[in-house]
Protein backbone atom coordinates (compact mmCIF):
# COMPACT_ATOMS: atom_id res chain seq x y z
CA UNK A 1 -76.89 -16.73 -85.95
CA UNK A 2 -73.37 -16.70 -86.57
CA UNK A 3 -72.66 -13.46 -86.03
CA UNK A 4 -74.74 -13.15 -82.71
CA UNK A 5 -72.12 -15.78 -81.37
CA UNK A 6 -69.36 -14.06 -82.35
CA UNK A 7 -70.50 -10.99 -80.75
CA UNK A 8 -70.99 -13.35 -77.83
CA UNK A 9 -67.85 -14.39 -77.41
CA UNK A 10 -66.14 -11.24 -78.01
CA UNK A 11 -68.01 -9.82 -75.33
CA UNK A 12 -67.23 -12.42 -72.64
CA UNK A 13 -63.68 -12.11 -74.10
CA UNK A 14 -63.81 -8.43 -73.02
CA UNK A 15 -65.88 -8.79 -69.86
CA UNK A 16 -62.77 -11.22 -69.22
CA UNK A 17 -59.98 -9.28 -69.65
CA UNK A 18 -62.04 -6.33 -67.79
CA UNK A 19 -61.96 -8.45 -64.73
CA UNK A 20 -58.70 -9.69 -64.89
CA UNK A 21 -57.24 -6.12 -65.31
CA UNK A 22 -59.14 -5.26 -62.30
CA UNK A 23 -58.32 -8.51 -59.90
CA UNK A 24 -54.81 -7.02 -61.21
CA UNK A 25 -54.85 -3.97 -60.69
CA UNK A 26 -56.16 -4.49 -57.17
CA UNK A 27 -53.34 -6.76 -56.50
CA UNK A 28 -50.80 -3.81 -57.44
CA UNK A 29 -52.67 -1.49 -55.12
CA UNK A 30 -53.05 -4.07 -52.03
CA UNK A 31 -49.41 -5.01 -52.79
CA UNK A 32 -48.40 -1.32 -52.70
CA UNK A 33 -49.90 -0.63 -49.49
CA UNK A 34 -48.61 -3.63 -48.11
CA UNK A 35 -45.30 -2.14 -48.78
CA UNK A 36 -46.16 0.92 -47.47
CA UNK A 37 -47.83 -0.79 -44.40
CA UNK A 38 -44.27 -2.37 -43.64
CA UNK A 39 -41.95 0.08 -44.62
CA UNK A 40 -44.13 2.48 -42.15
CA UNK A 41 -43.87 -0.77 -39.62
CA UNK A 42 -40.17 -0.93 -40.12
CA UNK A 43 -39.49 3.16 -39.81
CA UNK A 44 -41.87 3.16 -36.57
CA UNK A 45 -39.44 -0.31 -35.50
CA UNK A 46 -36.26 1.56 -36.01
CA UNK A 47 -37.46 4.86 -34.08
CA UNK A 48 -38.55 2.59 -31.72
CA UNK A 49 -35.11 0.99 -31.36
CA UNK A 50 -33.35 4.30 -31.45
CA UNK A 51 -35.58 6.19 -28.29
CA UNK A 52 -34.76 2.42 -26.58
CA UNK A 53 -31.00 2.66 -27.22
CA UNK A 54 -30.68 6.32 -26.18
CA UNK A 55 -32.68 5.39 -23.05
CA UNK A 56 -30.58 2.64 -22.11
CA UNK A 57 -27.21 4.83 -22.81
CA UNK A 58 -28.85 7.43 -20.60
CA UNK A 59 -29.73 4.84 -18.14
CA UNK A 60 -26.00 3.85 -18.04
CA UNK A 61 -25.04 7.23 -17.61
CA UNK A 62 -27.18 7.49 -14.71
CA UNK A 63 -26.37 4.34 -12.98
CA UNK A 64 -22.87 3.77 -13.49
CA UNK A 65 -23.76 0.38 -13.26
CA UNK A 66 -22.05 -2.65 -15.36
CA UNK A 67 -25.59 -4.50 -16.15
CA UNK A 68 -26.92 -0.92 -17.45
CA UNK A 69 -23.65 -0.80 -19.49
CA UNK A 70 -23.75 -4.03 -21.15
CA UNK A 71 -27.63 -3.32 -21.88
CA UNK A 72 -27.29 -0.09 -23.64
CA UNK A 73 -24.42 -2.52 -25.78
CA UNK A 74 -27.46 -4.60 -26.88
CA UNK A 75 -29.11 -1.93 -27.47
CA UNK A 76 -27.20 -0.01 -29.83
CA UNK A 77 -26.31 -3.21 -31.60
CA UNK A 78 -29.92 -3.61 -32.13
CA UNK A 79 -30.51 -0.56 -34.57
CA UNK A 80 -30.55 -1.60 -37.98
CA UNK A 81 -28.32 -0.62 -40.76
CA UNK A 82 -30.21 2.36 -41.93
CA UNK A 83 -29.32 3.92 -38.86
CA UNK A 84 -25.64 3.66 -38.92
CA UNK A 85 -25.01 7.26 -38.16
CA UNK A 86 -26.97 7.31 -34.94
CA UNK A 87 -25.47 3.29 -34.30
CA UNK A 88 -22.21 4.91 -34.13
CA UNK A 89 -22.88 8.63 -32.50
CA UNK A 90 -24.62 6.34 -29.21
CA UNK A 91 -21.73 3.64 -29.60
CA UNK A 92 -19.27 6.67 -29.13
CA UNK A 93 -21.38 8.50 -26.47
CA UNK A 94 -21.25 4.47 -24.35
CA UNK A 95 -17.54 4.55 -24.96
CA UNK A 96 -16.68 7.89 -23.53
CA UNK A 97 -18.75 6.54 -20.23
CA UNK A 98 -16.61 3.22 -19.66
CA UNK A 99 -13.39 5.76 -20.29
CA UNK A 100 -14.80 8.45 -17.76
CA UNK A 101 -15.66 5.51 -14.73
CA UNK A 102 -11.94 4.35 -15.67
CA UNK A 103 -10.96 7.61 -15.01
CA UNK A 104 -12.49 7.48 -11.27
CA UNK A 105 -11.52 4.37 -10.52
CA UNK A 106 -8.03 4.83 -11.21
CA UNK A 107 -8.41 8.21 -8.83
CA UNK A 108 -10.59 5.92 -6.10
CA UNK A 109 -7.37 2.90 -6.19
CA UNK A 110 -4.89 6.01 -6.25
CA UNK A 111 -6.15 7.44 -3.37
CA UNK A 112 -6.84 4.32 -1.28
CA UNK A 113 -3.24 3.76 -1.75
CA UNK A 114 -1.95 7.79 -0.80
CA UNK A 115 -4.21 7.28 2.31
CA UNK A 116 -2.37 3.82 3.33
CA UNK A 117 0.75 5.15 2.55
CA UNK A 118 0.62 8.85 3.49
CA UNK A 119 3.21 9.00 0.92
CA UNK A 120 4.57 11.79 -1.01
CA UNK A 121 4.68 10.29 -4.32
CA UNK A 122 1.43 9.00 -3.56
CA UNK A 123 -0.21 12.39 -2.95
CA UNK A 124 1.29 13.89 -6.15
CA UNK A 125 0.04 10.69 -7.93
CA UNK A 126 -3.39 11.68 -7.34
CA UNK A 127 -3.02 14.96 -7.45
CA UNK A 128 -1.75 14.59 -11.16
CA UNK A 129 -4.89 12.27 -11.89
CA UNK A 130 -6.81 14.80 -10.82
CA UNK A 131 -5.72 17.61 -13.35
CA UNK A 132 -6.38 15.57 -16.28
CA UNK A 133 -10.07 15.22 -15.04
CA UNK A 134 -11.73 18.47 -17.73
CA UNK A 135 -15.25 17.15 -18.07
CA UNK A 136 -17.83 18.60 -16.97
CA UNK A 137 -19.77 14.93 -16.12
CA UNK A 138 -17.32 14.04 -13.41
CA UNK A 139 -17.23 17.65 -12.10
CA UNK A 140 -18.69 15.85 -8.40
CA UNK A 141 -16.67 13.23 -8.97
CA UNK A 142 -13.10 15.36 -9.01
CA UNK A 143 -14.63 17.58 -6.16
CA UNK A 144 -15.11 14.95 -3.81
CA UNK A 145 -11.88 13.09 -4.48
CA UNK A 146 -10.04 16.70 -4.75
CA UNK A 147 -11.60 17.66 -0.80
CA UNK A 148 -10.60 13.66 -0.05
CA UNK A 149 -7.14 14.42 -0.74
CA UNK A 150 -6.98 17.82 1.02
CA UNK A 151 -8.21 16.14 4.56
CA UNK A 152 -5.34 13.11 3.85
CA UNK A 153 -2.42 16.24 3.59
CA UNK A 154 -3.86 18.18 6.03
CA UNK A 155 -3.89 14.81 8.16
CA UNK A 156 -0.31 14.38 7.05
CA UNK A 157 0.19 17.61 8.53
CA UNK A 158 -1.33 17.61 11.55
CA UNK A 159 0.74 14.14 12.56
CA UNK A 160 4.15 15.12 11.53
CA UNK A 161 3.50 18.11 13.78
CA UNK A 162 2.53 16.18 16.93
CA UNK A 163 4.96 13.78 16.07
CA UNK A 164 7.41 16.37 15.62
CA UNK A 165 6.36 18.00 19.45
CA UNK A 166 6.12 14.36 21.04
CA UNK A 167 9.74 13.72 19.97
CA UNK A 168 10.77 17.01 21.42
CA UNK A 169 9.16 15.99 25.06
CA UNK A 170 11.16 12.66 24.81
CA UNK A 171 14.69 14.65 23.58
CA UNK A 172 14.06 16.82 26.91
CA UNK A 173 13.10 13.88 29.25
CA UNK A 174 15.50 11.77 27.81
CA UNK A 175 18.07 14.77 28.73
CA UNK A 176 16.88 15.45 32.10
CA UNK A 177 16.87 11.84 32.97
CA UNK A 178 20.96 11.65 31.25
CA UNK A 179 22.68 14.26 33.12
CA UNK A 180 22.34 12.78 36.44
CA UNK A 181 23.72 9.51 34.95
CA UNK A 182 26.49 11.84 33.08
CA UNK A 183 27.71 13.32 36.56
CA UNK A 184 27.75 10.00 37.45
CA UNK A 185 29.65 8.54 34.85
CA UNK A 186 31.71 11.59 34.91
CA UNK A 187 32.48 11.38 38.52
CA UNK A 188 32.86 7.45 38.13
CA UNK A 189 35.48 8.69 35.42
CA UNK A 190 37.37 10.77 37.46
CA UNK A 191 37.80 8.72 40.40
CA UNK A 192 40.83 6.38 39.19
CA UNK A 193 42.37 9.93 38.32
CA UNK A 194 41.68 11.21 41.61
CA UNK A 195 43.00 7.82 43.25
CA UNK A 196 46.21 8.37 41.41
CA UNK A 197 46.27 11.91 42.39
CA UNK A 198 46.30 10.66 45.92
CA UNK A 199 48.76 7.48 44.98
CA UNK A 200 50.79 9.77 43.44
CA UNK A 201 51.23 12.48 46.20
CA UNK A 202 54.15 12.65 48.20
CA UNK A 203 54.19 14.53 51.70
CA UNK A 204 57.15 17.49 51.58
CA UNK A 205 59.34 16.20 53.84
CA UNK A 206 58.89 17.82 57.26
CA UNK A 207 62.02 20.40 58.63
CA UNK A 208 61.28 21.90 61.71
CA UNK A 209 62.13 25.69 61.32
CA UNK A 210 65.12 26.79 63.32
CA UNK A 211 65.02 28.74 66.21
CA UNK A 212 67.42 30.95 66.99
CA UNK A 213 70.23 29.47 69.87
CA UNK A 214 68.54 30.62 73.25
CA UNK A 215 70.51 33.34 75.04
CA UNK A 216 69.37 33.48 79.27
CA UNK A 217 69.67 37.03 80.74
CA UNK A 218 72.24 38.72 81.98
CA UNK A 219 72.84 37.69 85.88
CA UNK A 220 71.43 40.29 88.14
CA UNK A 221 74.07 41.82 90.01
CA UNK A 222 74.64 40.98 93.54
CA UNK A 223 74.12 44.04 95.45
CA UNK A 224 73.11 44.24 98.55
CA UNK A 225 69.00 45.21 98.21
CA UNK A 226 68.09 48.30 100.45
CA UNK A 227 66.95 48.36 103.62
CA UNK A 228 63.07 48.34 104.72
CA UNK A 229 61.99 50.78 106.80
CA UNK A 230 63.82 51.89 109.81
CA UNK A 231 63.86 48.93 112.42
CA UNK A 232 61.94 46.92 109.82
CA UNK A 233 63.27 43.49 108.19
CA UNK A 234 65.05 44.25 104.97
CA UNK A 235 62.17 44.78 101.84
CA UNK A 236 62.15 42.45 99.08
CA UNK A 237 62.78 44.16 95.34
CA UNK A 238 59.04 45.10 95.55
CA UNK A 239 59.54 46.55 98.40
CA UNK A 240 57.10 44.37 99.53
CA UNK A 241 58.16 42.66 102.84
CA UNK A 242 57.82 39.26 103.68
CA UNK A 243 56.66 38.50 99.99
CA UNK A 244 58.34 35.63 97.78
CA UNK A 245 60.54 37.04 95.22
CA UNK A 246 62.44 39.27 97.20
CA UNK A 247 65.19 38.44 99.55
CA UNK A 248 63.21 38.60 102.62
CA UNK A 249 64.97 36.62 105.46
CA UNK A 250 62.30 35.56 108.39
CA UNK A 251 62.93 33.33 110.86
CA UNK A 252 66.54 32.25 109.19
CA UNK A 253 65.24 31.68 105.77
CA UNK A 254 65.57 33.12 102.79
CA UNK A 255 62.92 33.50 100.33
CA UNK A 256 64.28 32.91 96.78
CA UNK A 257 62.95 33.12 93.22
């Protein structure tokens, strides 16, 4: 009897400790693929995180945009420490964009001031901006500002030449319209000389050129004048007769000179 209840109890002792090394062993297992259940949840979590934070960098890229910017941030300060490497590569690749959209600004507020200024310093300014631009992401960027700048010089250009021909016009109006005053002024200028010219003139006293002393002609001698014709009155020294000038006698007078 005794020994039937020893075997008894030494098989309920086993039948015991056969179950409890099972429940036991089945808790190691479950536990185990708990772990693995997580650690799967957690890898699947973190590749998650990382497609969301490139996405969002990408995003920015694509956008420009401050909001996208500030959400990639969150992003990449999201991934967990077992992805440092690709925390920092994205955190780098965020903080080349914010340098690159400083880099256009500065050339956008550069040129806004060439163009209200139109001047040189200005112009070289941007210019000099411009060179330092080498990658290839703002290649549209430094194309558009570079073809911005060209119109503002050849702008430049175009005005200083018209400028240039418009104050030509006015030198040659301005001369045509002075010369007329200049005689003027001139001839207003040379008057009071003139005037003095005249005050100052004296008339050369007036001498009435000598004549020589007048010298009358010889007398004509008195000699008796021929005689006309035969029984005619005596002829005159044209031989004229009765003719003034000669020494006609008619009637008792004498015809003199």
């Amino acid at each position: 009897m005794k020994k039937r209840v020893v075997i008894a109890t030494l098989a309920v002792f086993f039948l015991a400790g056969g179950i409890a090394y099972g429940v036991h062993h089945n808790s190691e297992v479950q536990a185990r693929e708990i772990a693995q259940k997580k650690q799967e949840e957690q890898v699947k979590k973190e590749a998650d995180n990382l497609k969301s934070a490139e996405n969002a960098v990408d995003q920015a890229y694509k956008t420009r945009n401050e909001k996208d910017i500030e959400s990639a941030n969150v992003s990449i300060d999201g991934l967990s420490d077992n992805q440092e490497a690709e925390k920092t590569r994205l955190a780098k690749k965020l903080s080349k964009l914010v340098d690159l959209l400083k880099q256009v600004s500065d050339l956008n507020i550069a040129l806004d001031k060439a163009t209200k200024s139109k001047a040189e310093e200005d112009i070289r300014a941007v210019q000099a901006l411009l060179d330092k631009v080498t990658d290839s992401y703002l290649k549209s960027d430094k194309e558009t500002i570079q073809n911005k700048l060209n119109s503002l010089i050849e702008e430049i250009k175009k005005e200083a030449t018209e400028k240039e021909i418009a104050q030509a016009d006015d030198f040659n109006v301005s001369t045509e319209l002075a010369q007329p005053a200049e005689q003027a002024q001139s001839q207003q200028n040379n008057q009071p000389i003139y005037q003095e010219q005249q005050q100052n003139y004296q008339q050369p006293s007036y001498q009435q050129p000598t004549t020589p002393n007048y010298q009358p002609p010889a007398p004509v001698p008195n000699n008796p004048l021929p005689s006309g014709p035969a029984g005619g009155t005596p002829g005159n020294a044209s031989g004229i007769q009765d003719s003034p000038g000669g020494n006609d006698s008619i009637g008792g007078i004498e015809w003199g000179h």
